[in-house]
PDB file of N, CA and C in Angstrom:
ATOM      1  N   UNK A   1      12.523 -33.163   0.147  1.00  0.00           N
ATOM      2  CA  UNK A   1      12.133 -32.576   1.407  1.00  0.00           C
ATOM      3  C   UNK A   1      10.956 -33.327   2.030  1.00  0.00           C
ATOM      4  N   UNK A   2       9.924 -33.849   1.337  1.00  0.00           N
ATOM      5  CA  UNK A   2       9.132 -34.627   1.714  1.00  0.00           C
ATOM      6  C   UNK A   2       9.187 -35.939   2.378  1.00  0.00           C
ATOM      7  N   UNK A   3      10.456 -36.407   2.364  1.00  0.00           N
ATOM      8  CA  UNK A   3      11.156 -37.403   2.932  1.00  0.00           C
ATOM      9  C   UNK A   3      11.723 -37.433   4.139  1.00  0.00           C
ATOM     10  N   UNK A   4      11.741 -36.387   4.657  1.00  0.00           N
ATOM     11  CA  UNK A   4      12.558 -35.649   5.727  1.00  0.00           C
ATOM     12  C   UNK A   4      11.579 -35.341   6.828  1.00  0.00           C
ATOM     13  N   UNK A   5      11.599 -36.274   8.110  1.00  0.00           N
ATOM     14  CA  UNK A   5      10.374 -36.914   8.784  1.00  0.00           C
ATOM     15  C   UNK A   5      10.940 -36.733  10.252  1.00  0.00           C
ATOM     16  N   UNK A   6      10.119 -36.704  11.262  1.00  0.00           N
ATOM     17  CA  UNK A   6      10.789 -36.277  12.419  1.00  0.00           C
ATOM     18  C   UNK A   6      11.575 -37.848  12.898  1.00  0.00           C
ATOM     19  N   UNK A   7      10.828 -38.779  12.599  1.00  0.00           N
ATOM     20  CA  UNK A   7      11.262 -40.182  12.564  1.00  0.00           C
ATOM     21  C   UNK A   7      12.737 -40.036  11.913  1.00  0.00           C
ATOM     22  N   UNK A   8      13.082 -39.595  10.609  1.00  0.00           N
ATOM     23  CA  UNK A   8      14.419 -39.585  10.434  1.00  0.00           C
ATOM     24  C   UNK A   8      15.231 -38.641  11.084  1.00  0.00           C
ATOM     25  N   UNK A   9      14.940 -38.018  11.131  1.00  0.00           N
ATOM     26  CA  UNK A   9      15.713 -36.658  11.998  1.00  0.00           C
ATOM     27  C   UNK A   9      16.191 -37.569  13.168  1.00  0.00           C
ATOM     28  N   UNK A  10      15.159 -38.446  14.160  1.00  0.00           N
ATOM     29  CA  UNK A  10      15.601 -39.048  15.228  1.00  0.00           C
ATOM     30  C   UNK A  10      16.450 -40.271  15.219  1.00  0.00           C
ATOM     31  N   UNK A  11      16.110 -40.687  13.856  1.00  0.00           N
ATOM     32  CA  UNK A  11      17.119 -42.004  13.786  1.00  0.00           C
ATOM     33  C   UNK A  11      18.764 -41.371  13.627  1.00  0.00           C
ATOM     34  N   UNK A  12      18.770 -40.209  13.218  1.00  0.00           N
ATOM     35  CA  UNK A  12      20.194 -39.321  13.015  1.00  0.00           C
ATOM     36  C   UNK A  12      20.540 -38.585  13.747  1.00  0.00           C
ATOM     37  N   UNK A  13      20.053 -38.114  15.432  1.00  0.00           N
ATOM     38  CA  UNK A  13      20.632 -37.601  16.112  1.00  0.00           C
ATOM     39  C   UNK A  13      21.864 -37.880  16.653  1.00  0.00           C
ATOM     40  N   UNK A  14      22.535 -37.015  16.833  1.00  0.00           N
ATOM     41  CA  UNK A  14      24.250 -36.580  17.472  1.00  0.00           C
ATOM     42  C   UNK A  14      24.967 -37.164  15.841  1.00  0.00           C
ATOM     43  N   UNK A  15      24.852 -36.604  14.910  1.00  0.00           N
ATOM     44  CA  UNK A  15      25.493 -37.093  13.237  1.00  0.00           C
ATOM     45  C   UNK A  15      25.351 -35.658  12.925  1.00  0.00           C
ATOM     46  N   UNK A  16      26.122 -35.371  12.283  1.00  0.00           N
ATOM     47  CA  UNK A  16      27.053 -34.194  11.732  1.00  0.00           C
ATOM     48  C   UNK A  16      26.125 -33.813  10.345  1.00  0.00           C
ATOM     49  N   UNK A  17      25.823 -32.415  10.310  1.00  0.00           N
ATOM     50  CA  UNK A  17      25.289 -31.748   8.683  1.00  0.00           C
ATOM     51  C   UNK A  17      26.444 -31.106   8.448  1.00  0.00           C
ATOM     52  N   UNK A  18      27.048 -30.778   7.319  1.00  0.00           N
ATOM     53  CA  UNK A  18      28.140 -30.264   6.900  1.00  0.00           C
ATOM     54  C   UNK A  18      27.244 -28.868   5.768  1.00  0.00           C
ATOM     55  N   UNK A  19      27.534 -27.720   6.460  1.00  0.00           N
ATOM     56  CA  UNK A  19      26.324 -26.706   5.929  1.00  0.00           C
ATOM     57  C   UNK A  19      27.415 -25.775   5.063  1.00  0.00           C
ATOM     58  N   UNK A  20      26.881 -25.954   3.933  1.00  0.00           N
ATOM     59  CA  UNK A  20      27.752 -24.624   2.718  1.00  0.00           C
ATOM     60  C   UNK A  20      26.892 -22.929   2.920  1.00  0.00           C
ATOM     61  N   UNK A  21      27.715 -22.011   3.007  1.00  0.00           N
ATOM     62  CA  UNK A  21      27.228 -20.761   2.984  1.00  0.00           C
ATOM     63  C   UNK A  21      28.617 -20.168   2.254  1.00  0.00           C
ATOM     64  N   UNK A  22      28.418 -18.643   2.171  1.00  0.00           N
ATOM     65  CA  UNK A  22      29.094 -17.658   1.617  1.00  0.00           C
ATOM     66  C   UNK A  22      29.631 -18.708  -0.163  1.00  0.00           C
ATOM     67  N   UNK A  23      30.764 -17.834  -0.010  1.00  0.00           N
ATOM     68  CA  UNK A  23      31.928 -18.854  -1.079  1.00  0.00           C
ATOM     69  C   UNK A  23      32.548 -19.956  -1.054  1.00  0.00           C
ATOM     70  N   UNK A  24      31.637 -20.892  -0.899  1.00  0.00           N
ATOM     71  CA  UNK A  24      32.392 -22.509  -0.520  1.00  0.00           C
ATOM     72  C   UNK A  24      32.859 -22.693   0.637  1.00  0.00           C
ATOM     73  N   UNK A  25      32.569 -21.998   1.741  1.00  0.00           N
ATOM     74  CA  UNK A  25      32.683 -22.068   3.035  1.00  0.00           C
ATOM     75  C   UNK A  25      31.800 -22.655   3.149  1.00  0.00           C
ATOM     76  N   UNK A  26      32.327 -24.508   4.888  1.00  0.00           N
ATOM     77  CA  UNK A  26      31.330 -24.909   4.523  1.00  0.00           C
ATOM     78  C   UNK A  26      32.043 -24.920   6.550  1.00  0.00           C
ATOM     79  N   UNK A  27      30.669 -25.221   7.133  1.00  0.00           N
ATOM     80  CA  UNK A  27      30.699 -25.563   9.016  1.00  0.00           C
ATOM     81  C   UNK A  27      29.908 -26.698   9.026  1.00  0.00           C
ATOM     82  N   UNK A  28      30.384 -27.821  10.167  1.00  0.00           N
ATOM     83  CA  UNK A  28      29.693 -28.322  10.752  1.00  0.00           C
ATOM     84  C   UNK A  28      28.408 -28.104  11.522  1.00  0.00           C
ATOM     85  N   UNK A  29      27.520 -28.784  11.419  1.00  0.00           N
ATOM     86  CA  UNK A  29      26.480 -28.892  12.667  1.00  0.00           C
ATOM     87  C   UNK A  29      26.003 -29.715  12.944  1.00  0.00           C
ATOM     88  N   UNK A  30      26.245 -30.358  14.394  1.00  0.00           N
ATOM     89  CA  UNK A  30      25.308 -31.877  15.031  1.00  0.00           C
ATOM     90  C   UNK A  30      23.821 -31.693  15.150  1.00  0.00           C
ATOM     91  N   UNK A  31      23.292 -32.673  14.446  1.00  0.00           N
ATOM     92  CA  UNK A  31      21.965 -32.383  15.556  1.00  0.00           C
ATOM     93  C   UNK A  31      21.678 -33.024  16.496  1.00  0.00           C
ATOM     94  N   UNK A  32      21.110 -32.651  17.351  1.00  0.00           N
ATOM     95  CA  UNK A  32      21.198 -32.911  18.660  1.00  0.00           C
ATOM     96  C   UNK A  32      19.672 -32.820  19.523  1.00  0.00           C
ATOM     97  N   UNK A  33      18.516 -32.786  18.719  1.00  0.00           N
ATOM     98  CA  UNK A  33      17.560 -32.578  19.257  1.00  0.00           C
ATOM     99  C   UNK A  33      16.051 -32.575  18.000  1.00  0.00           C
ATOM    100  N   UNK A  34      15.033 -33.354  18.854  1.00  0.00           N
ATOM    101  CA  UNK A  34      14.284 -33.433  17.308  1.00  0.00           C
ATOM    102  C   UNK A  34      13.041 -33.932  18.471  1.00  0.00           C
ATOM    103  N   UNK A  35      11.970 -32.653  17.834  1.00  0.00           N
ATOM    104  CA  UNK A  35      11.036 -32.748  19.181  1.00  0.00           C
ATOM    105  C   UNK A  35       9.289 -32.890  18.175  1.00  0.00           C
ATOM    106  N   UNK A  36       8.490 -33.605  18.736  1.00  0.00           N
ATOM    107  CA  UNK A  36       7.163 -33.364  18.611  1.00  0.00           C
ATOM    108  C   UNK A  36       6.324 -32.671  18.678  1.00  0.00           C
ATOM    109  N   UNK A  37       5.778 -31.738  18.149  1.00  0.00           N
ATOM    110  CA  UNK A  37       4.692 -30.367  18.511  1.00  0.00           C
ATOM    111  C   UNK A  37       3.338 -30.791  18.374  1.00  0.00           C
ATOM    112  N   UNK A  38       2.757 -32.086  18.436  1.00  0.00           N
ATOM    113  CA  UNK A  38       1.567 -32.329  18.179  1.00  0.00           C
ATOM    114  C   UNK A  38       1.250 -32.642  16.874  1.00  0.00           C
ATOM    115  N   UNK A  39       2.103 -33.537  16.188  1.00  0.00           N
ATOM    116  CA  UNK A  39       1.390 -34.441  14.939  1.00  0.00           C
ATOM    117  C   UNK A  39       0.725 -35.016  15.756  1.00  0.00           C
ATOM    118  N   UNK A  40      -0.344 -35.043  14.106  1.00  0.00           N
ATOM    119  CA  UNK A  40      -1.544 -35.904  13.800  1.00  0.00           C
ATOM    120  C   UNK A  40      -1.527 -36.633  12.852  1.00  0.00           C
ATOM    121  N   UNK A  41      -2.733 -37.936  12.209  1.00  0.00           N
ATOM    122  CA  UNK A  41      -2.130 -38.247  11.309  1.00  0.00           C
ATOM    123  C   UNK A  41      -1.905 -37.782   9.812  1.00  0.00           C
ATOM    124  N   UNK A  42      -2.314 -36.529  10.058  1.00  0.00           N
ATOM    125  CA  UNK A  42      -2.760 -36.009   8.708  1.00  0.00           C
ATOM    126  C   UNK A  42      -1.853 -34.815   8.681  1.00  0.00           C
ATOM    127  N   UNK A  43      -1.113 -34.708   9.724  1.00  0.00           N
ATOM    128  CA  UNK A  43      -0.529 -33.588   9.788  1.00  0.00           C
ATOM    129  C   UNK A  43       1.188 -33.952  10.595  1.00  0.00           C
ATOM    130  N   UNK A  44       2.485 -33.181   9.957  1.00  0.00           N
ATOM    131  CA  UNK A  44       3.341 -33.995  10.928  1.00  0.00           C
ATOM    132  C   UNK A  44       4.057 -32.121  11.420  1.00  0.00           C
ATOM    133  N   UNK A  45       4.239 -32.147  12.814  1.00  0.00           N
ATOM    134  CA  UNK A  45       4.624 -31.023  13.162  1.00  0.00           C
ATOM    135  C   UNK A  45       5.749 -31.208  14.469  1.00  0.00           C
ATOM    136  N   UNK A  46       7.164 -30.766  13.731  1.00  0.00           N
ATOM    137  CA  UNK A  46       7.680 -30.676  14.416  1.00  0.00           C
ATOM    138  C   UNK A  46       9.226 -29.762  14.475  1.00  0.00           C
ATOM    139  N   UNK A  47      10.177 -29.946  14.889  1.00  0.00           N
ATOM    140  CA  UNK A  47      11.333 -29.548  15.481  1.00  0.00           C
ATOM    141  C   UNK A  47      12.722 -29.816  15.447  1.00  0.00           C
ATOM    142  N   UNK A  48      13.601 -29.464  15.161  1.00  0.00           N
ATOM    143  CA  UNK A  48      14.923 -29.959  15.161  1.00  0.00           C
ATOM    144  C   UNK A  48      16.019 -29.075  16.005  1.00  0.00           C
ATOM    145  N   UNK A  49      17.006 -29.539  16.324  1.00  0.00           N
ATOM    146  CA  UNK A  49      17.805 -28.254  16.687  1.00  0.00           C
ATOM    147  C   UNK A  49      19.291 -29.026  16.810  1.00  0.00           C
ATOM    148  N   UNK A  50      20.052 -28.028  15.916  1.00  0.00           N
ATOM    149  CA  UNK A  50      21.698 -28.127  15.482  1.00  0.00           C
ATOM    150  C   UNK A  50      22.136 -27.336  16.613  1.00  0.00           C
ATOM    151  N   UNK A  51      23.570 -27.696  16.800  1.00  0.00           N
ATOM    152  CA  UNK A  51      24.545 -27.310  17.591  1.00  0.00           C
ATOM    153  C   UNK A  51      25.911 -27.181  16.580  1.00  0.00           C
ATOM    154  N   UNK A  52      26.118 -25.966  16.821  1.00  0.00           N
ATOM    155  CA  UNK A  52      27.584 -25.616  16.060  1.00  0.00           C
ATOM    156  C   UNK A  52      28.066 -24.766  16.449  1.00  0.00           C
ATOM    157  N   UNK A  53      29.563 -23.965  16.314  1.00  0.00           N
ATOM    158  CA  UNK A  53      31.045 -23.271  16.498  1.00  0.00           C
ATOM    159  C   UNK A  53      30.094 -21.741  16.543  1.00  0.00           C
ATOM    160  N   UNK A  54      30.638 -21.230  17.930  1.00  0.00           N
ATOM    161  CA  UNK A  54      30.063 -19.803  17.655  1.00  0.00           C
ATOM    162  C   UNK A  54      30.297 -18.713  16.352  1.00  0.00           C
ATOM    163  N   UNK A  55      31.650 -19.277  15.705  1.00  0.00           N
ATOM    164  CA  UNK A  55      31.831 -18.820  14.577  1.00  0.00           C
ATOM    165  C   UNK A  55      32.399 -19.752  13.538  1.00  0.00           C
ATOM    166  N   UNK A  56      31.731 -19.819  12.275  1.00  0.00           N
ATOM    167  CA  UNK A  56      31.415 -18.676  11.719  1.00  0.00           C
ATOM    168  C   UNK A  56      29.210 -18.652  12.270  1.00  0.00           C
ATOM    169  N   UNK A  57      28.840 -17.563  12.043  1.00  0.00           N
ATOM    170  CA  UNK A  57      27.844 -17.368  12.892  1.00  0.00           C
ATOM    171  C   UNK A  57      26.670 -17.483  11.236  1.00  0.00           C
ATOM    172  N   UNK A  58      25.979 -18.377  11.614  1.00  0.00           N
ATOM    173  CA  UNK A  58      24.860 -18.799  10.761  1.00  0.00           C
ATOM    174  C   UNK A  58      23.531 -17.890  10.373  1.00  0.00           C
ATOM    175  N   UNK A  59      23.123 -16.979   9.517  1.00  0.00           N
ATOM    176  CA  UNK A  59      22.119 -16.005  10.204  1.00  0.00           C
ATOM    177  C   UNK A  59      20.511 -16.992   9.413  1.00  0.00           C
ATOM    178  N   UNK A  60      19.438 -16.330   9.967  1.00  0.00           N
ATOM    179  CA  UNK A  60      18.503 -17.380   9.527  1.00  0.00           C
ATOM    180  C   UNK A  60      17.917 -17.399   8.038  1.00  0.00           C
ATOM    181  N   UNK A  61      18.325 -18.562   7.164  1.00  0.00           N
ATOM    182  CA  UNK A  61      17.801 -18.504   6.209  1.00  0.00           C
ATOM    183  C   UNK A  61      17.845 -20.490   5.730  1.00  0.00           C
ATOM    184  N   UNK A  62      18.347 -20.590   4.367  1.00  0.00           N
ATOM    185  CA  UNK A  62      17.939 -21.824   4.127  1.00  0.00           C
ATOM    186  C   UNK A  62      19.359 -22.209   3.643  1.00  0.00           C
ATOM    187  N   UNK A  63      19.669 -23.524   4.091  1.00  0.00           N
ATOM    188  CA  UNK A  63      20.977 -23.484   3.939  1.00  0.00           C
ATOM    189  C   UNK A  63      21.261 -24.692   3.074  1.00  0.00           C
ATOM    190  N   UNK A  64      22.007 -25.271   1.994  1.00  0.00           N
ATOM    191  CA  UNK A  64      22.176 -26.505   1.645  1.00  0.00           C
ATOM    192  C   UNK A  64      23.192 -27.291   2.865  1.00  0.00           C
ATOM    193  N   UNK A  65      22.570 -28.562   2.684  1.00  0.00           N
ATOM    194  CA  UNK A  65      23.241 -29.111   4.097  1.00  0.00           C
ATOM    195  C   UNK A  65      23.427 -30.940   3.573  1.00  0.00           C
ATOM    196  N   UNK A  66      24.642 -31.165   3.296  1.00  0.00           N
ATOM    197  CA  UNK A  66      25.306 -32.444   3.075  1.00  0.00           C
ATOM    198  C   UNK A  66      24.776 -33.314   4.689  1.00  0.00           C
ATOM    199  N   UNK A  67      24.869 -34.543   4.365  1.00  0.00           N
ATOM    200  CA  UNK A  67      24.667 -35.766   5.562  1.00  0.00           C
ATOM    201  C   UNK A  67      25.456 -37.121   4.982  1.00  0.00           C
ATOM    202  N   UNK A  68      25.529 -38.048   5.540  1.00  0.00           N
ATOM    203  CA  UNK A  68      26.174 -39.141   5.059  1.00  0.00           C
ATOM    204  C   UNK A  68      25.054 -40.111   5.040  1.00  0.00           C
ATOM    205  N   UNK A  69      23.405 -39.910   5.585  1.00  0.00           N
ATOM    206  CA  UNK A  69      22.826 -41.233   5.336  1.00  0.00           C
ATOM    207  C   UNK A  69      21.768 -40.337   4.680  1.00  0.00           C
ATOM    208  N   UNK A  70      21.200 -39.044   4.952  1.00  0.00           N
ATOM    209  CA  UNK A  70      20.524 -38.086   3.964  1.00  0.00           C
ATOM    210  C   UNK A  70      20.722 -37.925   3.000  1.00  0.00           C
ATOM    211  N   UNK A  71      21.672 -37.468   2.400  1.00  0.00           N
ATOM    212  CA  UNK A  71      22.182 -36.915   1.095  1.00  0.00           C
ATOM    213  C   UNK A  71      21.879 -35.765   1.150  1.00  0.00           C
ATOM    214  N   UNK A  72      22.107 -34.516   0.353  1.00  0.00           N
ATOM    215  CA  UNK A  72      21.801 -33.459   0.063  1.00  0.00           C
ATOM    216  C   UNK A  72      20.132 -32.803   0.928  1.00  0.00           C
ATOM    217  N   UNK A  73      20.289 -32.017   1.102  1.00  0.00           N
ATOM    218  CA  UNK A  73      19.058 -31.444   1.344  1.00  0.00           C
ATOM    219  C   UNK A  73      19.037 -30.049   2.072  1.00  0.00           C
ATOM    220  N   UNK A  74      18.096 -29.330   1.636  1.00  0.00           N
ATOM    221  CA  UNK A  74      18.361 -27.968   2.111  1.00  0.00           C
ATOM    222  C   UNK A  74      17.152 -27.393   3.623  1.00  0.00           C
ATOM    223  N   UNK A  75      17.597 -26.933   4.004  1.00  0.00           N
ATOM    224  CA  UNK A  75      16.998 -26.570   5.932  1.00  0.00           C
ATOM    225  C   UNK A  75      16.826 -25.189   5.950  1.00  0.00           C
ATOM    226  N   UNK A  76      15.592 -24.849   6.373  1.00  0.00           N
ATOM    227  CA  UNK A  76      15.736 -23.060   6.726  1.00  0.00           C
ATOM    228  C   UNK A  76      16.060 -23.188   8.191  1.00  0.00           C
ATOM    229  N   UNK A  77      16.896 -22.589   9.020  1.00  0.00           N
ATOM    230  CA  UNK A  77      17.480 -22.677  10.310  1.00  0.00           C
ATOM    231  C   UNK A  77      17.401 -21.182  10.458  1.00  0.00           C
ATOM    232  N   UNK A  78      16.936 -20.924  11.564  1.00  0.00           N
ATOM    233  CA  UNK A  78      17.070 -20.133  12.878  1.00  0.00           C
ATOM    234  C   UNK A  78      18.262 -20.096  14.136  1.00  0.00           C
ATOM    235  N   UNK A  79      18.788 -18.922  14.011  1.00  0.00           N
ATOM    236  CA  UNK A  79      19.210 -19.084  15.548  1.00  0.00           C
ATOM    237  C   UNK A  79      18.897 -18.362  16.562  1.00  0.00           C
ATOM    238  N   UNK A  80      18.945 -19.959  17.627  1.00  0.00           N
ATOM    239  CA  UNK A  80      17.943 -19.795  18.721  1.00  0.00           C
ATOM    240  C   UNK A  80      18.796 -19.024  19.873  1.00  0.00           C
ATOM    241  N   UNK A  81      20.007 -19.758  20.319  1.00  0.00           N
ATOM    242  CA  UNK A  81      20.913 -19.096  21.517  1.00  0.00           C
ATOM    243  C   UNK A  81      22.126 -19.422  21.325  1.00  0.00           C
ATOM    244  N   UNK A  82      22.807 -19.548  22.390  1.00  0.00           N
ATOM    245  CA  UNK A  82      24.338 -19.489  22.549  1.00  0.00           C
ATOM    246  C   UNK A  82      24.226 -19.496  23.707  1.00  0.00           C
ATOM    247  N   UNK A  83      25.409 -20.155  23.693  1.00  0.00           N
ATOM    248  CA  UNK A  83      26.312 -20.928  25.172  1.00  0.00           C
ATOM    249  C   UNK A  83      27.738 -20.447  25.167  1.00  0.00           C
ATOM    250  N   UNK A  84      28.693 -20.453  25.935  1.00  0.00           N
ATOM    251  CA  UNK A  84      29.665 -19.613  25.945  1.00  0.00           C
ATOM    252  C   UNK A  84      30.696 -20.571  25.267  1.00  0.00           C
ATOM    253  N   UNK A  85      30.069 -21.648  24.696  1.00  0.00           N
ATOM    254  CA  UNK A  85      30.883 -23.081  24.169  1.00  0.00           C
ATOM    255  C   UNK A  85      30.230 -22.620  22.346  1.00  0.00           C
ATOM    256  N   UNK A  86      28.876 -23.155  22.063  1.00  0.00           N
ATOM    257  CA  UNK A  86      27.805 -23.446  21.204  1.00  0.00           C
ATOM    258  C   UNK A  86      27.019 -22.100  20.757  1.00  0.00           C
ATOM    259  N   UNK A  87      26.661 -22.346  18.945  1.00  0.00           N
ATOM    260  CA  UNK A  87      25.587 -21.615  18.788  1.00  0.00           C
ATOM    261  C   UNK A  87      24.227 -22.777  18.255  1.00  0.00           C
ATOM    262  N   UNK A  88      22.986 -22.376  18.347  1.00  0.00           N
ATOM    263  CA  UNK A  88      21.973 -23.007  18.251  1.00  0.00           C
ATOM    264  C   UNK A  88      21.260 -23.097  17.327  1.00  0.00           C
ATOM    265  N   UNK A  89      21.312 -23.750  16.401  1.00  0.00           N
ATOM    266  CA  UNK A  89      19.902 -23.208  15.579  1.00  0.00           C
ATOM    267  C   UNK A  89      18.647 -24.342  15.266  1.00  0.00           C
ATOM    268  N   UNK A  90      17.729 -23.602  15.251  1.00  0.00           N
ATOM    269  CA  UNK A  90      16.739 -24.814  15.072  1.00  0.00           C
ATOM    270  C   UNK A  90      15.434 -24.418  13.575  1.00  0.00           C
ATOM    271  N   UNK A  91      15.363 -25.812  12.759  1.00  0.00           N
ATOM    272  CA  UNK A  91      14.686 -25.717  12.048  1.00  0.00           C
ATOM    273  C   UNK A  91      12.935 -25.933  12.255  1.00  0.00           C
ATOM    274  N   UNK A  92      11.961 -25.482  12.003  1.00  0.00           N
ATOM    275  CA  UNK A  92      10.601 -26.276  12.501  1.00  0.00           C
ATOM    276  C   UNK A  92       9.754 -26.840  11.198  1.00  0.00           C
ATOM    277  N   UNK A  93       9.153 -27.952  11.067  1.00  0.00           N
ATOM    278  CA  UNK A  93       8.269 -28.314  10.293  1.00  0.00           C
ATOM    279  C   UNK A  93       6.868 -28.900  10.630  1.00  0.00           C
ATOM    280  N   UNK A  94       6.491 -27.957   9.540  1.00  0.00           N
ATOM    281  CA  UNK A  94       4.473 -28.438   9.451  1.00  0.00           C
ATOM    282  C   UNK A  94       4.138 -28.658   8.304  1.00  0.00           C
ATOM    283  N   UNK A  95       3.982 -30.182   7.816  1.00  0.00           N
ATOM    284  CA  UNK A  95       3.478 -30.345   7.038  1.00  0.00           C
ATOM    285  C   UNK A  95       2.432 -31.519   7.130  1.00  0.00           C
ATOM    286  N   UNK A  96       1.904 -31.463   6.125  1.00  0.00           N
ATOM    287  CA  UNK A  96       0.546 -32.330   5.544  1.00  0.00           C
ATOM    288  C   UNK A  96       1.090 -33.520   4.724  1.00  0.00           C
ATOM    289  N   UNK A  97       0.317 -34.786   5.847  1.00  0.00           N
ATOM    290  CA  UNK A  97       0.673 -35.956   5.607  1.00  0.00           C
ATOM    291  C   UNK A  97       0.177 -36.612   3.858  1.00  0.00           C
ATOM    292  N   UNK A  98       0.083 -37.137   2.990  1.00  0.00           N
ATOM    293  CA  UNK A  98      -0.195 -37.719   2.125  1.00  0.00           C
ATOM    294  C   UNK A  98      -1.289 -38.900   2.614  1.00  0.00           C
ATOM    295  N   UNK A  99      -1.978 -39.387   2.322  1.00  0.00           N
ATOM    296  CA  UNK A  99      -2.600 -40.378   2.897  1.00  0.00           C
ATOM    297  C   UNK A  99      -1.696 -42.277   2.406  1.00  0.00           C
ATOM    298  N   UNK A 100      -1.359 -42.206   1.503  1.00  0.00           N
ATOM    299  CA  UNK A 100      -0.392 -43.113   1.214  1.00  0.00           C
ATOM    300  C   UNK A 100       1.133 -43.209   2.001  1.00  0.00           C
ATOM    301  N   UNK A 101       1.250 -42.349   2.945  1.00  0.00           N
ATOM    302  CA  UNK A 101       2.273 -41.808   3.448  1.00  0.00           C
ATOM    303  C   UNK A 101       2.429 -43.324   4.313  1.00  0.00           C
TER     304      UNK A 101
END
C-alpha cells in the first residue's frame, strides 16, 4: 500500500481494477480520475475516483482489487454518485512521506 502514489494512480488512469466482493463475484472499475488535495513533501494527500455498472452496487468498505501493472492491492472506496449510465466511487489518501521516499 505504501507504493500506491498519486503519481501511479495517474500513470494508470482510464485501466480497469477488477474488484472481488461477496462469493467470488468479481466487477469491473475504470479509474478515471486522480486528484491533488495539497501534498507536501512530507505529506502525500490525495484522491482517486472509479467508475463502474450501476449494478452490482459497491457499498463503502475495502475491497481487494486485481490490476495488470499493480498487482493485487486492496482500496477502501466510497460511493460518491450516479449517473443514469455510472456508479462512482472514490478512494482518498493521507499519508506520511518517508524521507528516503
Amino acid at each position: 500500500m505504501e507504493n500506491l502514489s498519486e503519481n501511479i494512480f495517474r500513470e494508470n488512469l482510464n485501466t480497469r481494477f477488477t474488484v472481488s466482493f461477496g462469493d467470488g463475484e468479481t466487477v469491473e472499475l475504470e479509474l478515471i480520475e486522480s486528484t491533488d488535495h495539497g501534498s507536501t513533501p512530507k505529506q502525500e494527500q490525495f484522491s482517486i475516483v472509479f467508475r463502474g455498472p450501476l449494478h452490482p452496487f459497491l457499498e463503502q468498505m475495502a475491497y481487494e482489487m486485481k490490476h495488470e501493472t499493480l498487482g493485487d492491492v486492496f482500496i477502501f472506496i466510497v460511493p460518491v454518485r450516479q449517473d443514469p449510465e455510472f456508479m462512482y466511487y472514490e478512494a482518498v489518501f493521507n499519508r506520511f512521506i518517508e524521507p528516503n521516499e
